[in-house]
N, C-alpha and C. Protein backbone atom coordinates (compact mmCIF):
# COMPACT_ATOMS: atom_id res chain seq x y z
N UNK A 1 -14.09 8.80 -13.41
CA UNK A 1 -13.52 7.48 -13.18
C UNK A 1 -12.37 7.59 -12.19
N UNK A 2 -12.42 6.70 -11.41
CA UNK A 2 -11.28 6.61 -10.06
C UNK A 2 -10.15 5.87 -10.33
N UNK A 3 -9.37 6.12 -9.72
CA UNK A 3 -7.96 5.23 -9.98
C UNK A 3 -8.07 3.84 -10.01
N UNK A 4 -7.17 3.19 -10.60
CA UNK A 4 -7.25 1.76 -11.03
C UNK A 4 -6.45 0.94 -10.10
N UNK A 5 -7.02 0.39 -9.01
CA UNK A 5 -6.64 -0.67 -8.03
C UNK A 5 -5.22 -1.73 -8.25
N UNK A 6 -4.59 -2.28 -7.79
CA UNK A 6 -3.83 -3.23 -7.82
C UNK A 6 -3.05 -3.65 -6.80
N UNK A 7 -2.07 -4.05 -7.39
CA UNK A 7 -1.11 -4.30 -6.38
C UNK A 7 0.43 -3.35 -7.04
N UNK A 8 1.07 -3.50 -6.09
CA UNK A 8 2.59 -3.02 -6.33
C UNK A 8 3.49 -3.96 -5.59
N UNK A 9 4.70 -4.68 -6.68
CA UNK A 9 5.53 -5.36 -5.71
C UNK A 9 7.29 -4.46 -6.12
N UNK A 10 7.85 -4.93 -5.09
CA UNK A 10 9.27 -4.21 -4.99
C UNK A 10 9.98 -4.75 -4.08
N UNK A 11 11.46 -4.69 -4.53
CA UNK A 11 12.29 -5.33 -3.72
C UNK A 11 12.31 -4.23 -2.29
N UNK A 12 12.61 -5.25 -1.39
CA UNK A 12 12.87 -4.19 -0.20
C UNK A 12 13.85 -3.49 -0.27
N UNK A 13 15.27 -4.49 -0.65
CA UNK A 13 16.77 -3.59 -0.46
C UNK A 13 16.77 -2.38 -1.44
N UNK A 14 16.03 -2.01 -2.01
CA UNK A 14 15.79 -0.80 -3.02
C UNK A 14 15.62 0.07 -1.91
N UNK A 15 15.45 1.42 -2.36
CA UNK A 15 15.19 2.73 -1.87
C UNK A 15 13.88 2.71 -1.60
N UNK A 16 12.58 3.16 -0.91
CA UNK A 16 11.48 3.86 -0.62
C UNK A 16 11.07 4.24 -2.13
N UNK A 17 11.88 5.01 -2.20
CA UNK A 17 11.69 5.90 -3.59
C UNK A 17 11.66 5.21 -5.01
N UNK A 18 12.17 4.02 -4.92
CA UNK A 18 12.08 2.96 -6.38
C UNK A 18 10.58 2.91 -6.81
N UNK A 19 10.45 2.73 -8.04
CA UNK A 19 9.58 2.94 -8.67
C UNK A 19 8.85 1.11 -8.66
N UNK A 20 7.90 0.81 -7.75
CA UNK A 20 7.29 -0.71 -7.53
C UNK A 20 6.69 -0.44 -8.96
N UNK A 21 6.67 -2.37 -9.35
CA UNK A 21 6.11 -2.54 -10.36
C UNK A 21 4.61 -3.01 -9.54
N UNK A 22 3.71 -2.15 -10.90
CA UNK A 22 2.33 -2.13 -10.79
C UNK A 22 1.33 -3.27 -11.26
N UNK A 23 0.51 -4.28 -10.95
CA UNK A 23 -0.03 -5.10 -11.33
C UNK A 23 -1.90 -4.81 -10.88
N UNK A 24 -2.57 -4.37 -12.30
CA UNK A 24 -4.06 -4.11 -12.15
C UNK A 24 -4.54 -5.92 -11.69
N UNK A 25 -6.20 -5.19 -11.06
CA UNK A 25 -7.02 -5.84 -10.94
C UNK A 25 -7.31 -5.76 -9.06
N UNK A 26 -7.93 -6.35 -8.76
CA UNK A 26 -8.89 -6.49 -7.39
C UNK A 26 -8.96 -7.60 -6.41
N UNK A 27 -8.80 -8.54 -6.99
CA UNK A 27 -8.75 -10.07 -6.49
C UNK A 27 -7.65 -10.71 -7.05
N UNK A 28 -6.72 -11.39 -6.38
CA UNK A 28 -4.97 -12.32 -6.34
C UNK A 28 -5.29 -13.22 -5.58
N UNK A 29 -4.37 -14.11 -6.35
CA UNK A 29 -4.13 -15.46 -5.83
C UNK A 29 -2.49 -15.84 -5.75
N UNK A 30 -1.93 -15.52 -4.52
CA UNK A 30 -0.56 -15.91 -4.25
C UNK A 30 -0.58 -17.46 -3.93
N UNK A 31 0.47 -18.02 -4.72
CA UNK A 31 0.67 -19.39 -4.34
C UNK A 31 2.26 -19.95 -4.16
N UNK A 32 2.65 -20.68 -3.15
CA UNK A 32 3.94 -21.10 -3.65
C UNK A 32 4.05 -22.60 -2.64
N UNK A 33 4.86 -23.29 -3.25
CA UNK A 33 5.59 -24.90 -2.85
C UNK A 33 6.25 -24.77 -1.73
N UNK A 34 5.92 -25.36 -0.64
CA UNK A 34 6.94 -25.83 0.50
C UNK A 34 8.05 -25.98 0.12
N UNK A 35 9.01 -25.34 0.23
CA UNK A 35 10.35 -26.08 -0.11
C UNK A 35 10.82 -27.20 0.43
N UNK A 36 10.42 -27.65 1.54
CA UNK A 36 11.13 -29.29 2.10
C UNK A 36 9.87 -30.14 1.72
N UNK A 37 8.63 -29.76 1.85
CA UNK A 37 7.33 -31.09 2.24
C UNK A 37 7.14 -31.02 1.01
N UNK A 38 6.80 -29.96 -0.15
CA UNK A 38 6.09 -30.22 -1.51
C UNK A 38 4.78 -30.13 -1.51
N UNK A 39 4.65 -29.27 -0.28
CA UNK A 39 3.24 -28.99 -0.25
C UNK A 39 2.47 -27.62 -1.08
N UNK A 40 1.39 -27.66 -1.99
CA UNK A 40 1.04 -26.04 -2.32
C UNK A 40 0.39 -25.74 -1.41
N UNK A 41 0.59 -24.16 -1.37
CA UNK A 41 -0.03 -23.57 -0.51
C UNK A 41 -0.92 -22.50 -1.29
N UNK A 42 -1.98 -21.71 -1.19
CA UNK A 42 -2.38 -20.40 -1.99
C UNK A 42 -3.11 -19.83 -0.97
N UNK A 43 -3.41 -18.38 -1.49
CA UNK A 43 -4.31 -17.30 -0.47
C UNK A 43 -4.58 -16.66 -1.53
N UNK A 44 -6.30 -16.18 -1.19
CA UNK A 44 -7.00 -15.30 -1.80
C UNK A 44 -7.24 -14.03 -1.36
N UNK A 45 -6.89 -12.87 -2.24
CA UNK A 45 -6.48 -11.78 -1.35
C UNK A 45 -7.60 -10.45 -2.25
N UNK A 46 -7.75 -9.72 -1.78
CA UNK A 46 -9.00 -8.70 -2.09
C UNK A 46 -8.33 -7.21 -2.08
N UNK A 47 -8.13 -6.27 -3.27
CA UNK A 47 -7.46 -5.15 -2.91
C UNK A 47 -8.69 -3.89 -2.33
N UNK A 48 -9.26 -3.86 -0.86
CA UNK A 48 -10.09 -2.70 -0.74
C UNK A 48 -10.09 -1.04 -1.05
N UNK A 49 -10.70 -0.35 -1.54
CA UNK A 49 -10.70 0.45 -2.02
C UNK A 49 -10.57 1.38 -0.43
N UNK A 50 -9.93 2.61 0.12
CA UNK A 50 -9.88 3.47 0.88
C UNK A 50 -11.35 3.76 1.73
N UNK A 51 -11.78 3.67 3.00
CA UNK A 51 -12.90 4.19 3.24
C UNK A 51 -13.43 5.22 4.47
N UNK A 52 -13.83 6.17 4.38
CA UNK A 52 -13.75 7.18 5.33
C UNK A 52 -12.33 7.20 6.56
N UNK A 53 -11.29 7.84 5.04
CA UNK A 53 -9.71 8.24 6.06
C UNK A 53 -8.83 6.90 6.04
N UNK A 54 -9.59 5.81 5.82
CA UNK A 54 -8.34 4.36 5.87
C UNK A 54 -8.01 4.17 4.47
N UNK A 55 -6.66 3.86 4.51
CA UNK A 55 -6.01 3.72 3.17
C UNK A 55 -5.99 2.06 3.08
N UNK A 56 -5.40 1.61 1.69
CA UNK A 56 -5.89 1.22 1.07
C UNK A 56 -5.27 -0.19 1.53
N UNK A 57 -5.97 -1.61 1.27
CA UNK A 57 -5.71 -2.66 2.03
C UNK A 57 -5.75 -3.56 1.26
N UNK A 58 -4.89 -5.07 1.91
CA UNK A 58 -5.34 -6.13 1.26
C UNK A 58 -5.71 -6.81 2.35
N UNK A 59 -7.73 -7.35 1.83
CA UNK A 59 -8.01 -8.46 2.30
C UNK A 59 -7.77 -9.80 2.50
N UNK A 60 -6.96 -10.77 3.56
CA UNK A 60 -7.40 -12.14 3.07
C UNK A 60 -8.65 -12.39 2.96
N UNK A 61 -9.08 -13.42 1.90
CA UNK A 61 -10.27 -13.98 2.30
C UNK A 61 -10.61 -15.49 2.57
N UNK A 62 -9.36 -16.08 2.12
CA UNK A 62 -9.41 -17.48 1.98
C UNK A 62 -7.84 -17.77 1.68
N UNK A 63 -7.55 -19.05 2.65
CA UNK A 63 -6.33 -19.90 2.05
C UNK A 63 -6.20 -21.06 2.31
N UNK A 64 -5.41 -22.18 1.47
CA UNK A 64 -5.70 -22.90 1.34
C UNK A 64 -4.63 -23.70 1.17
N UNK A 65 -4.31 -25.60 1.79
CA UNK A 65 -3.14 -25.85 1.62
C UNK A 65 -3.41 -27.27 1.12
N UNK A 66 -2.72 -28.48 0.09
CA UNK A 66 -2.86 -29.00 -0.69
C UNK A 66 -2.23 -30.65 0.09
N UNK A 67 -2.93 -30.85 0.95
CA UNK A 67 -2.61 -31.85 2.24
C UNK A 67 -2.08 -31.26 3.35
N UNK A 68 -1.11 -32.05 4.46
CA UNK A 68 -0.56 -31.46 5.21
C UNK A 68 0.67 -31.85 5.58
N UNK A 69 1.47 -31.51 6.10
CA UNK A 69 2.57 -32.13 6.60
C UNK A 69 3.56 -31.36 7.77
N UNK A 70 4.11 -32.65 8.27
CA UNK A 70 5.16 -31.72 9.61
C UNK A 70 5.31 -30.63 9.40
N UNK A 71 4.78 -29.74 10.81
CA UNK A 71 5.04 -28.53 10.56
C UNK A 71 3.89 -27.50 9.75
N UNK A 72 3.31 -27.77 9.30
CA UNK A 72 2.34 -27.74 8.38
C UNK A 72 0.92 -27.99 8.31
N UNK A 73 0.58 -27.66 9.57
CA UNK A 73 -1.27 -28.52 9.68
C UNK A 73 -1.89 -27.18 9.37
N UNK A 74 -2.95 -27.54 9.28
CA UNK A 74 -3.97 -26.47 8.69
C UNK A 74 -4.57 -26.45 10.13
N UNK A 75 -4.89 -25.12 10.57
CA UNK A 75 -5.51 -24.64 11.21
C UNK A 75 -6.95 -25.77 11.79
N UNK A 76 -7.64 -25.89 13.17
CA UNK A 76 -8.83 -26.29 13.85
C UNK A 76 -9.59 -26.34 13.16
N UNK A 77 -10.22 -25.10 12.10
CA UNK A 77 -11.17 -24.42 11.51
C UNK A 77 -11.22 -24.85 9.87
N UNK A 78 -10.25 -25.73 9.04
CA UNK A 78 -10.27 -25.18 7.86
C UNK A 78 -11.11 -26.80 7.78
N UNK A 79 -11.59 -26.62 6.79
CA UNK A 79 -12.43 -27.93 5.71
C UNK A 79 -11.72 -28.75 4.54
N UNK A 80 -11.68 -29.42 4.76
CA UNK A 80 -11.51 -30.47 3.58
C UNK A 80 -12.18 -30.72 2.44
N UNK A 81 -11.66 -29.67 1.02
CA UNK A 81 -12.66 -29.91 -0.11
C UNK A 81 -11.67 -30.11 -1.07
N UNK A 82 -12.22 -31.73 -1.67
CA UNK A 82 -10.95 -31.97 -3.17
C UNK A 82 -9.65 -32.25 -2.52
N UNK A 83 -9.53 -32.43 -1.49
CA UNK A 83 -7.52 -32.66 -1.57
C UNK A 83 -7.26 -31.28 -0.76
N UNK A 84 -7.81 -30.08 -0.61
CA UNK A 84 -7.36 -28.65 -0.36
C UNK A 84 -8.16 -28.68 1.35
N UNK A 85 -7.37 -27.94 2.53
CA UNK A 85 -7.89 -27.33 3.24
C UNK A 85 -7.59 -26.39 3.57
N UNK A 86 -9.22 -26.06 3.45
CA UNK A 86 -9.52 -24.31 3.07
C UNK A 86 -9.91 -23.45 4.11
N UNK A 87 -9.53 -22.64 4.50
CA UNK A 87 -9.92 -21.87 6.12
C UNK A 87 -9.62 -20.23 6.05
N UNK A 88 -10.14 -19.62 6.58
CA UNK A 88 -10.11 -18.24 6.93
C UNK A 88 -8.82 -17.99 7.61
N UNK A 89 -7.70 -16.59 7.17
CA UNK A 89 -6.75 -16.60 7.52
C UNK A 89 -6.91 -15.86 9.05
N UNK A 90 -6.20 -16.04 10.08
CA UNK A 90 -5.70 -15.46 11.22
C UNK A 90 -5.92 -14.14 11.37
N UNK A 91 -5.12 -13.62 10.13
CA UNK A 91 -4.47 -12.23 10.05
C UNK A 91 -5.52 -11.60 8.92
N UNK A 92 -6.82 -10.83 9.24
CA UNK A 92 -7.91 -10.55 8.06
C UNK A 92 -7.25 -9.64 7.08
N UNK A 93 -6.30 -8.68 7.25
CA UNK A 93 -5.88 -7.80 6.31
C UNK A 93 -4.34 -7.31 6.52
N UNK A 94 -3.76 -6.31 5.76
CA UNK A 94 -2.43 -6.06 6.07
C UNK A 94 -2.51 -4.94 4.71
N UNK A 95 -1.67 -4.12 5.54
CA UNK A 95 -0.83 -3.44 3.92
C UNK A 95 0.53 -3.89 3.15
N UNK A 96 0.81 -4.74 3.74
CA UNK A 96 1.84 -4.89 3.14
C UNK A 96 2.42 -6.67 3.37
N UNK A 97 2.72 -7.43 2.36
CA UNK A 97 2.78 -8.73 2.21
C UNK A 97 4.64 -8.83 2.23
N UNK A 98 5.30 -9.11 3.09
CA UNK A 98 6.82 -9.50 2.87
C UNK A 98 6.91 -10.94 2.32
N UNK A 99 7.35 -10.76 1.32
CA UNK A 99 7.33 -12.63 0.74
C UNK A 99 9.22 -12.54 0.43
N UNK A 100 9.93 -13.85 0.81
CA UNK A 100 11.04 -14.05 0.82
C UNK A 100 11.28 -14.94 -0.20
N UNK A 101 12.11 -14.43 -1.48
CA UNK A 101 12.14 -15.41 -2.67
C UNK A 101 13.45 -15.68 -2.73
N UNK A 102 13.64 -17.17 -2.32
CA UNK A 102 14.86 -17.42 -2.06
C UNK A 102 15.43 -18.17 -3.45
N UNK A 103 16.50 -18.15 -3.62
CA UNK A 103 16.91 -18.80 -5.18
C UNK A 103 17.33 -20.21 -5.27
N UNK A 104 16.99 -20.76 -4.07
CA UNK A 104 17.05 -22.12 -3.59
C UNK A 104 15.04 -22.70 -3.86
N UNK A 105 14.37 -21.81 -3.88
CA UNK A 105 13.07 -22.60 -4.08
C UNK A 105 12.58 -21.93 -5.03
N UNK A 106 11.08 -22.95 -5.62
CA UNK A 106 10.60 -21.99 -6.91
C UNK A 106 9.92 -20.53 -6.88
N UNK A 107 9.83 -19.74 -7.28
CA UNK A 107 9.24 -18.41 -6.66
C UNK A 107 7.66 -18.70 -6.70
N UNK A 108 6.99 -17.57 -6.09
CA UNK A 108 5.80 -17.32 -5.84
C UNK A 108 5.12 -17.33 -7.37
N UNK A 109 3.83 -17.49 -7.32
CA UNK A 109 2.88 -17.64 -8.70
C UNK A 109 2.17 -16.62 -7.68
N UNK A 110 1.91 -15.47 -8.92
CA UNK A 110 1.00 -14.40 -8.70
C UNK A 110 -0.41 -14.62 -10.06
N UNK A 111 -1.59 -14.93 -9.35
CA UNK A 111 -2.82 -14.53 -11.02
C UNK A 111 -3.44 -13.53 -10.13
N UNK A 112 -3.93 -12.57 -11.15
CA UNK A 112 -4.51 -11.90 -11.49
C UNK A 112 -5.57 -11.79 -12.46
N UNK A 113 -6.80 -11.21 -12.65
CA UNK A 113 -7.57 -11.34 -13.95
C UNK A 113 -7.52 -12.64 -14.28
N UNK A 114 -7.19 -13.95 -13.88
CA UNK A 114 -7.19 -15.05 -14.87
C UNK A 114 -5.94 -15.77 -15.81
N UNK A 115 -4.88 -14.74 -15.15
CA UNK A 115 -3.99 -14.62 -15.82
C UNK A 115 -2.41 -15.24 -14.57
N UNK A 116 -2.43 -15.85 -14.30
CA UNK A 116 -1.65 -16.40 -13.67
C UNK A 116 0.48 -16.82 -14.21
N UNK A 117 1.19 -16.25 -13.53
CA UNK A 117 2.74 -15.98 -13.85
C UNK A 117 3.82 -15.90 -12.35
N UNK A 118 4.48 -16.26 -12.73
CA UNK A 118 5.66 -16.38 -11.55
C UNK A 118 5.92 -15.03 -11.51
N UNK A 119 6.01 -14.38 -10.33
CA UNK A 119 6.49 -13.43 -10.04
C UNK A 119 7.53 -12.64 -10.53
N UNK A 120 8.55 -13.32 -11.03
CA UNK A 120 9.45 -12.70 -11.74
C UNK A 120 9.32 -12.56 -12.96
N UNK A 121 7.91 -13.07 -13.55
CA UNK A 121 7.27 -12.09 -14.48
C UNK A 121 7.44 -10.87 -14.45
N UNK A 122 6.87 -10.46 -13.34
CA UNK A 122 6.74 -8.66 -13.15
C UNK A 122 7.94 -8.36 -12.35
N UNK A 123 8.65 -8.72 -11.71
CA UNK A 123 10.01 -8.24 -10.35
C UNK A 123 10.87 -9.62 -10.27
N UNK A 124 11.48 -9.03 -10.93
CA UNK A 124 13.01 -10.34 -10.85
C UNK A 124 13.70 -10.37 -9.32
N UNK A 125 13.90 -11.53 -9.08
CA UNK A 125 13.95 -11.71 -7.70
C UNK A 125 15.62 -11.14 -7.46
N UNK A 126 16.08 -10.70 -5.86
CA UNK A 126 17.54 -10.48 -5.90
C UNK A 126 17.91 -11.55 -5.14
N UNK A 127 17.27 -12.67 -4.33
CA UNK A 127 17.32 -13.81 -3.78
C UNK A 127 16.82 -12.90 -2.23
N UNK A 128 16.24 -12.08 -1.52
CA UNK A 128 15.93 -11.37 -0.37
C UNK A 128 14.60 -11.47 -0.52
N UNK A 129 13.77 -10.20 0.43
CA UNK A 129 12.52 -10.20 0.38
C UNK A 129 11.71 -9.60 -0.68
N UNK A 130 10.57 -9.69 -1.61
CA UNK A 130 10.14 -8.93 -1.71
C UNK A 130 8.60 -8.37 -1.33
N UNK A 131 8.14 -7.30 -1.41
CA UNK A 131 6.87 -6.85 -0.72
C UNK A 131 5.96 -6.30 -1.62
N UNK A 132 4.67 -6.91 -1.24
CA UNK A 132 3.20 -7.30 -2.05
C UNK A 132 2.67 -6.17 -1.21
N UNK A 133 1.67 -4.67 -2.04
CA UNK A 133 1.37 -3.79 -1.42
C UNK A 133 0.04 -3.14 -1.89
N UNK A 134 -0.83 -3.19 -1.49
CA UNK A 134 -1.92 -2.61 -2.32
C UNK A 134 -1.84 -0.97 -2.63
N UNK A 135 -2.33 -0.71 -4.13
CA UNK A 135 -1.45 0.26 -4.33
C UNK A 135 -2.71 0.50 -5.84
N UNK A 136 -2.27 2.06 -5.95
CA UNK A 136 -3.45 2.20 -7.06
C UNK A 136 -2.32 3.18 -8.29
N UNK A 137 -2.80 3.46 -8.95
CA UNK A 137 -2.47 4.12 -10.30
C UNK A 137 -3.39 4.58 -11.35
């Protein structure tokens, strides 16, 4: 049996060496509120497993925004389903997600498994960045 996929998040202003908190599973759904428009936003993200020499990644596969507003249009490409437009992100993958949780807006909603929690569930915010990393254990 192979190591168990996830994610790892951690404050940046920490050391390299801090110990990121670990969150199982394969497929996430990051979501968070416009802070001025009140718009939701979410992305569906895919943790790939390593493949001949490439380490380990997160896919977008889908995101999605909950109307639109100044500043705020959804992409040429995305569709209109239910209230949501839904489109393929720009940027197909990344190792590493910088999300800025400011203590002026509500934090990020991380699910996992079905299981959906504010981020500071798992990593209490310091009001700076923190970073979403695919990561195994």
């Amino acid at each position: 049996m192979g190591p168990t996929l996830g994610v790892c998040l951690a404050l940046a202003a920490l050391s390299p060496a801090a110990n990121p908190v670990f969150v199982p599973g394969t497929h996430f759904t990051l979501s968070w509120m416009h802070s001025i428009e009140k718009v939701r936003w979410e992305e569906d993200y895919v943790v790939r497993a390593p493949v001949a020499g490439q380490a380990l990644r997160l896919d977008a596969v889908e995101a999605r925004v909950h109307g639109s507003a100044a500043g705020m249009e959804p992409p040429p490409d995305a569709v209109l389903r239910n209230g949501w437009y839904a489109y393929t992100p720009s940027i197909p993958f990344t190792d590493r997600l910088p999300l800025t949780r400011s203590e002026f807006t509500a934090d990020f909603t991380l699910c996992a498994d079905g299981q959906c929690h504010l981020m500071a569930h798992w990593l209490p915010s310091d009001g700076g960045v923190s970073y979403l990393t695919p990561c195994s254990r």
